[in-house]
Protein backbone atom coordinates (compact mmCIF):
# COMPACT_ATOMS: atom_id res chain seq x y z
CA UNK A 1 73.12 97.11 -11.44
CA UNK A 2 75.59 95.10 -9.59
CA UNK A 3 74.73 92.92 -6.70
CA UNK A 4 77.48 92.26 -4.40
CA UNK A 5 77.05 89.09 -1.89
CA UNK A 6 78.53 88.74 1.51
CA UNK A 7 78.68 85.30 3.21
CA UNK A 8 78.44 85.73 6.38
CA UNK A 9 82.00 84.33 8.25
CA UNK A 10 83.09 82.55 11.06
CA UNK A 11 86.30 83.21 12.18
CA UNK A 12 88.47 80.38 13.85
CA UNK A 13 89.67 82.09 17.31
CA UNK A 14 93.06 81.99 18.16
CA UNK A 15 94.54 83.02 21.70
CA UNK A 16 97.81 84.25 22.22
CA UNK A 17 99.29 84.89 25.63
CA UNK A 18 101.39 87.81 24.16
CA UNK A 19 101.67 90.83 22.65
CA UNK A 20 101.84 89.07 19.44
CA UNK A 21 102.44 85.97 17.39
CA UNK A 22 104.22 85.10 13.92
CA UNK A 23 101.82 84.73 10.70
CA UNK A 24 103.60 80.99 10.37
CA UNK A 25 103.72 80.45 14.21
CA UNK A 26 99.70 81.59 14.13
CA UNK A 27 99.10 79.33 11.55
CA UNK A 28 100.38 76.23 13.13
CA UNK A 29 99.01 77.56 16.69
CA UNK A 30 95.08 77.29 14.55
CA UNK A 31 96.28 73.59 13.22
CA UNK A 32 96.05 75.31 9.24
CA UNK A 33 99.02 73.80 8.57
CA UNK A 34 101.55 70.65 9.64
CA UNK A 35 104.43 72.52 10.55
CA UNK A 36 106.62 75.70 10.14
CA UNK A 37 107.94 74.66 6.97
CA UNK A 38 104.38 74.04 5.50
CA UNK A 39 103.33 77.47 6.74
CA UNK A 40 106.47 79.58 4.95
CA UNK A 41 106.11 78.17 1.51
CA UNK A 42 102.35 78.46 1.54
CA UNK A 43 102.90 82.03 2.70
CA UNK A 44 105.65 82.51 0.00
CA UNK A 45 103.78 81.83 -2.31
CA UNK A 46 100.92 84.07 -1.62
CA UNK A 47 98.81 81.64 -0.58
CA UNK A 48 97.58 83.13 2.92
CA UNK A 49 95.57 86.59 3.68
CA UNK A 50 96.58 89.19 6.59
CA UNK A 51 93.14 91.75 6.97
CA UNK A 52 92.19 90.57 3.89
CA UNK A 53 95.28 91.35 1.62
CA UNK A 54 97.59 88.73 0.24
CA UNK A 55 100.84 88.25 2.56
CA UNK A 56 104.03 87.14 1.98
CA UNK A 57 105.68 88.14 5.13
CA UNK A 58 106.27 84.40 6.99
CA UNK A 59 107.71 86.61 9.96
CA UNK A 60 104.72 89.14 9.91
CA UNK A 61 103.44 90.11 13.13
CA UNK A 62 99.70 89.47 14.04
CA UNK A 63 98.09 91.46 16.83
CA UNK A 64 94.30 90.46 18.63
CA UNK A 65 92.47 91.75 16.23
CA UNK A 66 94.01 91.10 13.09
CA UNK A 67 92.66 87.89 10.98
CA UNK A 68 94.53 85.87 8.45
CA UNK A 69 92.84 83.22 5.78
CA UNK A 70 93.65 80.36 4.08
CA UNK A 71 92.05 77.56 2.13
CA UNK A 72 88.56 79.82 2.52
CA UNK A 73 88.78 80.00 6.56
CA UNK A 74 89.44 82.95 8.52
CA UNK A 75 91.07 82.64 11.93
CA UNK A 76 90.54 85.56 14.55
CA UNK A 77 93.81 86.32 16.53
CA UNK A 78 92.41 87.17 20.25
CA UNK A 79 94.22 87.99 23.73
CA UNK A 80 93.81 85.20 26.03
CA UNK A 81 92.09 86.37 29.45
């Protein structure tokens, strides 16, 4: 029988006045990373999650809804109100 365990997650939320917002631009938006440069070679090299698949899109575009992860946090990409 295989057991398979959830842990329960807490997404980071990250507002965005606009329709959407860059993967690396996100990232540096939820203070993952130092700066744009940090963000595309961590993304290069597979290092970040869009919706829970690897990504290695730097210009990919995130939507509310969508959720990217890195270094085991997920951040939460919501419309600001």
């Amino acid at each position: 029988m295989k057991v398979v365990v959830k842990r329960k997650e807490n997404p980071v939320s990250v507002s965005i006045d606009t329709e959407y917002i860059k993967l690396q631009d996100a990232m540096k938006l939820a203070n993952a990373v130092y700066s744009g440069g940090e963000a595309k070679v961590l993304i290069q090299e597979g290092q970040v999650t869009v919706n829970g698949e690897a990504c290695t899109m730097r210009g990919k575009k995130l939507y509310p809804g969508d959720r990217f992860g890195f270094q085991n946090q997920t951040y939460l990409i919501t419309a600001r109100s």
